[in-house]
Protein backbone atom coordinates (compact mmCIF):
# COMPACT_ATOMS: atom_id res chain seq x y z
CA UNK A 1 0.00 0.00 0.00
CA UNK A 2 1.25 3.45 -1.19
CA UNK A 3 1.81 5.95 1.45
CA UNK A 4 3.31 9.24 1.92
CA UNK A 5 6.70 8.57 2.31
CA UNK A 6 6.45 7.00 -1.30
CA UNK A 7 5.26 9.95 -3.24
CA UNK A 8 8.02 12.50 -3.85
CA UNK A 9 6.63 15.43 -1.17
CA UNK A 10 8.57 18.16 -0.55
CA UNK A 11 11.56 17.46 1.92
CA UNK A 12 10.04 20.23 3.98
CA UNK A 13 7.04 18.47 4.28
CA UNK A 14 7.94 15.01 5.26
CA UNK A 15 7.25 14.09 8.72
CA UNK A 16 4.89 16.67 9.42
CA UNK A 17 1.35 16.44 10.54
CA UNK A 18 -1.72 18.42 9.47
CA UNK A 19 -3.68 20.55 11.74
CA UNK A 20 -6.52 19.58 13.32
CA UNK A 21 -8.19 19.12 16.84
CA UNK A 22 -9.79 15.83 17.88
CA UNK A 23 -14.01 15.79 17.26
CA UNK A 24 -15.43 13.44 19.77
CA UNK A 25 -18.68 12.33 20.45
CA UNK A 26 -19.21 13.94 24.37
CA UNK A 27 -21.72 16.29 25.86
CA UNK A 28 -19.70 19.56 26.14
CA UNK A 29 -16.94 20.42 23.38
CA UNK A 30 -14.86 23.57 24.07
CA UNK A 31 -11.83 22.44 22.19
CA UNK A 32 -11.76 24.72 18.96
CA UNK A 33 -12.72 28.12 20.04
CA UNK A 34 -15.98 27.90 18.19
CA UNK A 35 -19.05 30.61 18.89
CA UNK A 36 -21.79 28.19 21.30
CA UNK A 37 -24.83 30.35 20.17
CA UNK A 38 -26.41 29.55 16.95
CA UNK A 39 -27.04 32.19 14.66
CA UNK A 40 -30.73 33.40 15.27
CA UNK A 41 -33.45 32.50 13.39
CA UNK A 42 -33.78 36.00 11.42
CA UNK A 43 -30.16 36.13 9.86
CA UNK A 44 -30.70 32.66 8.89
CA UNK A 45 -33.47 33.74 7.53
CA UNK A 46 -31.86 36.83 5.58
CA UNK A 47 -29.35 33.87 4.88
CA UNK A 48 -31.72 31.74 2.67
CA UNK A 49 -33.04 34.83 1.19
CA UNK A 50 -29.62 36.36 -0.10
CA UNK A 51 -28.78 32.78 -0.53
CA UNK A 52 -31.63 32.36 -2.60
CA UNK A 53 -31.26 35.60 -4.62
CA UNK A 54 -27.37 34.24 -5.30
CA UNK A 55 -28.40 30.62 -6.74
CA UNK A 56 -30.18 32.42 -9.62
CA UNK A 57 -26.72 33.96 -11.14
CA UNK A 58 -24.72 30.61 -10.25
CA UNK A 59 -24.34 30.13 -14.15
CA UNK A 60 -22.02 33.40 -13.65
CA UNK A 61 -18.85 33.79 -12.03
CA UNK A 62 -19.22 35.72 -8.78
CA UNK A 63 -17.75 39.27 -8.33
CA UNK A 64 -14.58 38.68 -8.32
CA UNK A 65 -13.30 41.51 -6.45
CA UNK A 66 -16.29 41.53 -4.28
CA UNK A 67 -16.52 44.63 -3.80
CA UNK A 68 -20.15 44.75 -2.24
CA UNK A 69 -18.07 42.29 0.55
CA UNK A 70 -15.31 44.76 0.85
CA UNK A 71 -17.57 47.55 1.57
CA UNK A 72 -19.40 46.37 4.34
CA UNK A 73 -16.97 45.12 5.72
CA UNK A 74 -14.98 48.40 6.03
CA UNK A 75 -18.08 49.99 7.13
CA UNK A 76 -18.22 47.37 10.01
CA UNK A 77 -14.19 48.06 10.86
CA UNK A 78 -14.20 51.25 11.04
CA UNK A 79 -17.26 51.14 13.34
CA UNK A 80 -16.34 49.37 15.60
CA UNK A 81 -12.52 49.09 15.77
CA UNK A 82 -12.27 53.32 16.06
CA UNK A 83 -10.42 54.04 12.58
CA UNK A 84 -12.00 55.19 9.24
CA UNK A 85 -11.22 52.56 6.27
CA UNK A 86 -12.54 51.91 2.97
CA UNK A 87 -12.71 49.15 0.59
CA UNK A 88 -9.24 49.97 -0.83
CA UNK A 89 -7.99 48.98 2.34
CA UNK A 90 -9.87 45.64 2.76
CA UNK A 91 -9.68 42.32 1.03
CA UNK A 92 -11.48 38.99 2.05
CA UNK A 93 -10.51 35.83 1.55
CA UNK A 94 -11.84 32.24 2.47
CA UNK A 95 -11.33 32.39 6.27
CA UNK A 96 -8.29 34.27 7.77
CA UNK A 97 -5.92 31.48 7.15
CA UNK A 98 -6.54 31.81 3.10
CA UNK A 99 -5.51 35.63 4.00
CA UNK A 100 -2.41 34.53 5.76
CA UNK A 101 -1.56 32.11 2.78
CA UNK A 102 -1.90 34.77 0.36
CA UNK A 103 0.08 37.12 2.57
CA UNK A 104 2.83 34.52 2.51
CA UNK A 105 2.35 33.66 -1.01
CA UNK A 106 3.05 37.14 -2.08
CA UNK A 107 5.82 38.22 0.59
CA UNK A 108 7.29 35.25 1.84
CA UNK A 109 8.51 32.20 -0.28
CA UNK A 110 11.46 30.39 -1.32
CA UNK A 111 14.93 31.81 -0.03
CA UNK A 112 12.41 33.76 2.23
CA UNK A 113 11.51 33.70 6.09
CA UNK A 114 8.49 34.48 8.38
CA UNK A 115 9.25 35.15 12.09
CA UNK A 116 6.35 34.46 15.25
CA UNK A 117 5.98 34.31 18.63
CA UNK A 118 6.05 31.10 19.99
CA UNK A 119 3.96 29.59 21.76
CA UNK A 120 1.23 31.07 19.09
CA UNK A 121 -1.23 30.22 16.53
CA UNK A 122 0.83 26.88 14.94
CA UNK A 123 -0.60 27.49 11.50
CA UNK A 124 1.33 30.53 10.84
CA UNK A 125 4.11 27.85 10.62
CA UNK A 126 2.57 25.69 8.85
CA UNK A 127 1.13 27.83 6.41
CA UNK A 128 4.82 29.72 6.04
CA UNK A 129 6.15 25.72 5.47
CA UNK A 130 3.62 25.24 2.55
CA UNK A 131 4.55 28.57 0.89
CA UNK A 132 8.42 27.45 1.05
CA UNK A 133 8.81 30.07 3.61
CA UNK A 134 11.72 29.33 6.59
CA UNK A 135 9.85 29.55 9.44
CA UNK A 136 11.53 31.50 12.95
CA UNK A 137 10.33 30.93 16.15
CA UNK A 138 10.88 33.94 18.45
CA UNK A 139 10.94 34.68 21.65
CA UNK A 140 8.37 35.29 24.83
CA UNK A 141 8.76 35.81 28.41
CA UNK A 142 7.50 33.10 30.87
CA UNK A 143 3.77 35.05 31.62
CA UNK A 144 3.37 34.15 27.63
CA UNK A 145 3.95 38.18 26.82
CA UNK A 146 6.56 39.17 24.07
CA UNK A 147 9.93 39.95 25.03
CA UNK A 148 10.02 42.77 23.13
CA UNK A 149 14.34 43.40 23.64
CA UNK A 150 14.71 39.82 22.33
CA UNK A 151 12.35 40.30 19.79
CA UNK A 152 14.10 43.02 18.50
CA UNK A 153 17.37 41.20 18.29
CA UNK A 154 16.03 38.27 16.73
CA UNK A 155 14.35 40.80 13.83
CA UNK A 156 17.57 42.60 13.35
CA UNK A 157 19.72 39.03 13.28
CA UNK A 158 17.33 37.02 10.84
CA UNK A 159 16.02 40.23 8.89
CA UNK A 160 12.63 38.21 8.31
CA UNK A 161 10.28 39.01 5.30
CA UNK A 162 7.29 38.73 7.68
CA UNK A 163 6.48 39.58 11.36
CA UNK A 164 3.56 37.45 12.83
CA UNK A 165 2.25 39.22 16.15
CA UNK A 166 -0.71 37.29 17.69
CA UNK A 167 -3.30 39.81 19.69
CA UNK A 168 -4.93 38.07 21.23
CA UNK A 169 -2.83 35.27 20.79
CA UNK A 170 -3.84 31.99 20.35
CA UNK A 171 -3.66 29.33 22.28
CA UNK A 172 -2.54 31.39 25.80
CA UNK A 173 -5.36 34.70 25.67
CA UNK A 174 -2.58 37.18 25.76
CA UNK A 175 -3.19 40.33 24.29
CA UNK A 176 0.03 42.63 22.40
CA UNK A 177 -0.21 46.11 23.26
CA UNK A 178 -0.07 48.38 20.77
CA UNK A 179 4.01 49.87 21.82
CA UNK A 180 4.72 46.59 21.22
CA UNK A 181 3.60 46.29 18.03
CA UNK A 182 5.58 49.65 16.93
CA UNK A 183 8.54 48.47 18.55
CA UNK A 184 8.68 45.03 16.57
CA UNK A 185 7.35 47.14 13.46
CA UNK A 186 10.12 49.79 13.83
CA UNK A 187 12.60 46.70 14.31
CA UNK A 188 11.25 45.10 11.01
CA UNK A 189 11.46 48.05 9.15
CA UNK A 190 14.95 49.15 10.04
CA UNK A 191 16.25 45.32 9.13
CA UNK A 192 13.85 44.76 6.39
CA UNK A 193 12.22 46.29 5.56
CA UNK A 194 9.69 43.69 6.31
CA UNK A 195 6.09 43.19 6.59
CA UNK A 196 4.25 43.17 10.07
CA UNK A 197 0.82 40.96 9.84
CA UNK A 198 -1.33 42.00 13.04
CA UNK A 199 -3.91 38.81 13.41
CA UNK A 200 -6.78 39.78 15.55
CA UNK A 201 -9.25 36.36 15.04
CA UNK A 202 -10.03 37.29 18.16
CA UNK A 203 -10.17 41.24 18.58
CA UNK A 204 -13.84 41.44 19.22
CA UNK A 205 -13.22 39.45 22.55
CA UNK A 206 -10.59 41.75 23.96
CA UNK A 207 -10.80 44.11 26.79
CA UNK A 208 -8.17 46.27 24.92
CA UNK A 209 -9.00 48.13 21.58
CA UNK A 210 -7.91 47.43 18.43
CA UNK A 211 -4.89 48.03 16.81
CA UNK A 212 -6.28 48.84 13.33
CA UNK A 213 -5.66 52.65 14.04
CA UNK A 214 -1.82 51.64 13.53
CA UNK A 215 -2.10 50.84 9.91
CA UNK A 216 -2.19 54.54 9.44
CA UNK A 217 1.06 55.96 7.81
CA UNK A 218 2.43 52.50 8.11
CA UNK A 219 1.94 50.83 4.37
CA UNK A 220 3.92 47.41 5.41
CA UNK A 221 1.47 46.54 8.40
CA UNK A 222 -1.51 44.30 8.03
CA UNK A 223 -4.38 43.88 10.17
CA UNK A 224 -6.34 40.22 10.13
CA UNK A 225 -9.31 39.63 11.08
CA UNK A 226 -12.23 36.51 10.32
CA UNK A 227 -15.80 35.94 10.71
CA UNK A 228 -15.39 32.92 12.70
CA UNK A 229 -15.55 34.09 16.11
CA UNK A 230 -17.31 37.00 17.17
CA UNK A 231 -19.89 35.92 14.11
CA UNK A 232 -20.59 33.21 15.24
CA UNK A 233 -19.72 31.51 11.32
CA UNK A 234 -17.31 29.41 11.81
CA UNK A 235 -19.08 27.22 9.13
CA UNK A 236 -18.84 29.97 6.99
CA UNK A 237 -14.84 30.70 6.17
CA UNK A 238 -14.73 34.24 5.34
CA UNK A 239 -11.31 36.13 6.54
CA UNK A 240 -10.45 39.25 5.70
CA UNK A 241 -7.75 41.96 5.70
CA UNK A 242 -6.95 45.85 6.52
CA UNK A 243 -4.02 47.47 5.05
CA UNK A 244 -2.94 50.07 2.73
CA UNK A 245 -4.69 50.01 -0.40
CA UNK A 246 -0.95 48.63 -1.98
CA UNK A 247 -1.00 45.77 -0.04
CA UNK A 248 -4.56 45.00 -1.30
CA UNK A 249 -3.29 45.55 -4.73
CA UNK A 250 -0.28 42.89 -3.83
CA UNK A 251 -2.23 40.00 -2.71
CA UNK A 252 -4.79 40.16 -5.71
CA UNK A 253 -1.12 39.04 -7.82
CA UNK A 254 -1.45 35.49 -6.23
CA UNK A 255 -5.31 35.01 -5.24
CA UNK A 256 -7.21 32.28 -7.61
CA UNK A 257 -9.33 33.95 -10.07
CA UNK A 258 -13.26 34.22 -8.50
CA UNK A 259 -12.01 32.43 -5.06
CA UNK A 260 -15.09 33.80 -2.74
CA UNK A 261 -18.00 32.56 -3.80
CA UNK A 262 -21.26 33.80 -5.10
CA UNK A 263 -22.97 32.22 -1.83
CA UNK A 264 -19.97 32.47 0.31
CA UNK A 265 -20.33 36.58 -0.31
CA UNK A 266 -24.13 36.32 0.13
CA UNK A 267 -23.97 34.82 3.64
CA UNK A 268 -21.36 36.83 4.77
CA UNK A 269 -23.11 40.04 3.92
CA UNK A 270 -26.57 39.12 5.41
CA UNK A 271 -24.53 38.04 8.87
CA UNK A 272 -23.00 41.76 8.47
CA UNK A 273 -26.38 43.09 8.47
CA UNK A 274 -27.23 41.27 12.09
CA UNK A 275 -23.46 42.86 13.59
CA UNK A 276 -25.72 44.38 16.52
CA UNK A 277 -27.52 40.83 17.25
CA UNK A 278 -24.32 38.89 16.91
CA UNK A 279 -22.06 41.39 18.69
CA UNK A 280 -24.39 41.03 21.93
CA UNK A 281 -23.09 37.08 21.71
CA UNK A 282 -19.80 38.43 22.07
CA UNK A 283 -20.30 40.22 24.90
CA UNK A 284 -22.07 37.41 26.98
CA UNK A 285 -19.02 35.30 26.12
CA UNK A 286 -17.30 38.10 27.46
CA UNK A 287 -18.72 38.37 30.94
CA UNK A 288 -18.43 34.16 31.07
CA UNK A 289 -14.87 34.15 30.00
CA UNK A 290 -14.44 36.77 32.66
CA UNK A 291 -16.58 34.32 34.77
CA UNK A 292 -14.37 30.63 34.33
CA UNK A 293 -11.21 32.62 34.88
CA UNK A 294 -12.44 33.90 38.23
CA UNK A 295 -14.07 30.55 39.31
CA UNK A 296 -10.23 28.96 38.04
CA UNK A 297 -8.17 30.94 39.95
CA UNK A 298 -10.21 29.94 43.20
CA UNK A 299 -9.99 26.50 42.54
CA UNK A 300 -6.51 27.15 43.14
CA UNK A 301 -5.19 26.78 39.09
CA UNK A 302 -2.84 28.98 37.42
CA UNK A 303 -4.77 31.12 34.85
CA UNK A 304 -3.47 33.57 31.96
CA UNK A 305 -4.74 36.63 31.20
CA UNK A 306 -7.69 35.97 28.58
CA UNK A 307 -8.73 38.83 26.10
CA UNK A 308 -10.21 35.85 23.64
CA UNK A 309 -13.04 33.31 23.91
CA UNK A 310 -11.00 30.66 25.28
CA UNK A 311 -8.56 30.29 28.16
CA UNK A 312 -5.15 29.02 28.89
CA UNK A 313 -5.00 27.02 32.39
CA UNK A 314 -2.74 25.19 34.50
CA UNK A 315 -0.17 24.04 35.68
CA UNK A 316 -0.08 20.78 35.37
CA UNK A 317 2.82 18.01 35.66
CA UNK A 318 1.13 15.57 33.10
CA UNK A 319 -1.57 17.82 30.77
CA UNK A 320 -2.07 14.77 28.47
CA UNK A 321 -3.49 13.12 31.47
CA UNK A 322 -4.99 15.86 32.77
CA UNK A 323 -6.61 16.52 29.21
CA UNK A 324 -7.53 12.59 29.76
CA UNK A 325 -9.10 13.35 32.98
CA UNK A 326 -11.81 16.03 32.09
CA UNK A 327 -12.70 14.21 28.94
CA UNK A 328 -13.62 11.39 31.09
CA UNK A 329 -15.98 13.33 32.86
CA UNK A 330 -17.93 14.48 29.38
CA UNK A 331 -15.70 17.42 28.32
CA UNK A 332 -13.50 17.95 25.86
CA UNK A 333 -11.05 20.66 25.80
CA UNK A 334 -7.58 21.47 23.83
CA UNK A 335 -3.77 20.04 24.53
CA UNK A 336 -2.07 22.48 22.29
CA UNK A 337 1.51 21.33 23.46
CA UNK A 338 2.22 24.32 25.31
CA UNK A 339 4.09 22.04 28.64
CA UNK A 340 1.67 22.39 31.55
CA UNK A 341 -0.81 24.08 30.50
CA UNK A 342 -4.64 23.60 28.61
CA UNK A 343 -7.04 25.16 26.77
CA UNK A 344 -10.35 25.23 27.68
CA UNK A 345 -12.76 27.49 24.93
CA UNK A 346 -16.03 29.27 26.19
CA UNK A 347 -19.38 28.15 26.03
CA UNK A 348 -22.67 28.66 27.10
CA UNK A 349 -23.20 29.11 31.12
CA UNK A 350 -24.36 25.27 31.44
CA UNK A 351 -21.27 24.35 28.83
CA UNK A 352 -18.87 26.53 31.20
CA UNK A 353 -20.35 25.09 34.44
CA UNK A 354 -20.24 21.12 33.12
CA UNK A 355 -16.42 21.98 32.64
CA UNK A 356 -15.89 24.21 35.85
CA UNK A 357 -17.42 20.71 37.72
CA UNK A 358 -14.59 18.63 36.05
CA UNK A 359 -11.83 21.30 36.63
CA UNK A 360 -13.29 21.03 40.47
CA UNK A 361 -12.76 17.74 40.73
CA UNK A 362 -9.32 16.79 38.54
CA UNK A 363 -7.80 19.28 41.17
CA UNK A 364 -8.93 17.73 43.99
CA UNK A 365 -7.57 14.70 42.65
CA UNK A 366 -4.16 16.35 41.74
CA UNK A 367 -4.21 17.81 45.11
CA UNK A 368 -5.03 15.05 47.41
């Protein structure tokens, strides 16, 4: 039987394994950072309806440029992230990972590198392997925060093509603030000069603002952002982009010709017409994020500081078995790797309460 090792793949991707987060059939499943509420009834309504309007032009490529996309989305940025953008600055792609491909795919490549912040979101890597980009893996403190000094060093030593900074980053909560980000974007600028991607997935759920106002008078930093969170579409895959409008221009070189859909773009733009509905989601998961980290820390585990819809926990001597232990008991949460530590995403109060029970009782255990 033919397998991998047989077919000539790429040296640089032999050995490697594909992301992905076990799916298991238990009652509560806060492993992937997924939105608990379903959307309501009247945006999937509006769905089937713009949905419905899109199916009768499916013998037609859809706008490629999407421009109808691009606008509302802008108009969505720059009300509620605090800085005026248009649709020159924004370009959507299929989920924020197809954004971060592109990014690669047009700035990164062969004989080129991408540095990030380790521990952070692992398919930056991955993505920056499939591209033929060297991958660098920076450096944080031990809270999980950036060491900026070292950061800097590391820039001006390896003079990468592309800065990743995580805010909130994924998988420990941590949010960047934003002299951080101009210290790591004056770094890559003076070695480069280099290209700083910003990826906010999870902006919506910060306490801190965002840090799209930076992309002003700065044409080599990008702001990323997706649908999948705060939207509650995770189903959906629509990522997009803020930058200057040259950036926007450079990624359109290596997109595929017509990649959004005709129903991909209809969806999207009815959920943008429910932002108020959906955003009120986002604040509920909010005040229960705010909720399991308070309820952690009394158990007596070590917690870091969430702005995102999920939280990093610990510490633990064995967290495969400690993983083990609270899926036993009907809940399934995340082992990203990180030593000592889990991931536990946020659900709905009777989700976060059916965990908060098993965290209760793996630490007696542990503690005994």
């Amino acid at each position: 039987m033919t397998g991998i090792d047989d077919l000539p793949v790429r040296d640089e991707l032999r050995g490697k394994s594909p992301y992905g987060a076990p799916q298991l059939d238990v009652p509560v499943r806060l492993n992937t950072n997924e939105n608990p509420y379903p959307l309501p009834d009247a945006l999937v309504d509006r769905i089937t309806e713009r949905v419905r309007d899109a199916a009768r032009t499916l013998n037609r490529y859809p706008d490629r440029e999407a421009v109808e996309l691009r606008t509302e989305l802008a108009r969505y940025l720059t009300g509620t992230a605090g800085h005026q953008v248009g649709v020159a600055n924004l370009w959507a792609a299929n989920g924020s990972n197809e954004v971060i491909q592109q990014l690669l795919q047009t700035f990164g490549g062969p004989g080129r590198t991408a540095i990030g912040f380790e521990p952070s979101y692992s398919m930056h890597a991955l993505i920056a392997r499939g591209t033929g980009t060297g991958w660098i893996s920076g450096p944080r403190h031990e809270d999980f925060t950036i060491d900026v000094a070292a950061a800097e060093r590391c820039i001006a030593e390896n003079r990468p093509d592309v800065v990743f900074i995580t805010s909130p980053n994924n998988p420990t909560g941590t949010a960047v603030d934003r002299e951080t980000v101009l210290a790591l974007y004056e770094a890559a600028q003076a070695a480069g000069p280099s290209m700083v991607v910003v990826d906010e997935a999870y902006g919506e759920f910060s306490h801190s603002p965002s840090l799209l106002p930076l992309i002003e008078g700065r044409p080599r930093l990008v702001l990323s952002r997706t649908m999948s969170k705060a939207f509650g579409a995770a189903g959906l895959r629509l990522g997009y982009l803020a930058a200057d409008p040259a950036v926007v221009d450079a990624v359109q070189l290596v997109r595929l010709p017509y990649h959004l859909s005709s129903v991909t773009q209809a969806t999207a733009l009815a959920a943008l017409e429910h932002t108020d509905t959906l955003l009120r989601y986002v604040e509920q998961l909010k005040a229960e994020r705010d909720r399991v980290v308070g309820e952690l820390r009394s158990i007596g585990y070590d917690v870091t500081e969430s702005d995102a819809n999920f939280i990093q926990f610990g510490r633990f001597q064995d967290a495969s078995a400690a993983w083990r232990a609270i899926l036993d008991r009907g809940v399934l949460i995340r082992d990203n790797g990180v030593p000592g530590w889990l991931r536990v995403s946020v659900g709905t109060p009777a989700e976060n309460d059916a965990f908060l029970e098993a965290a209760r009782a793996l630490h007696k255990e542990i503690t005994a």
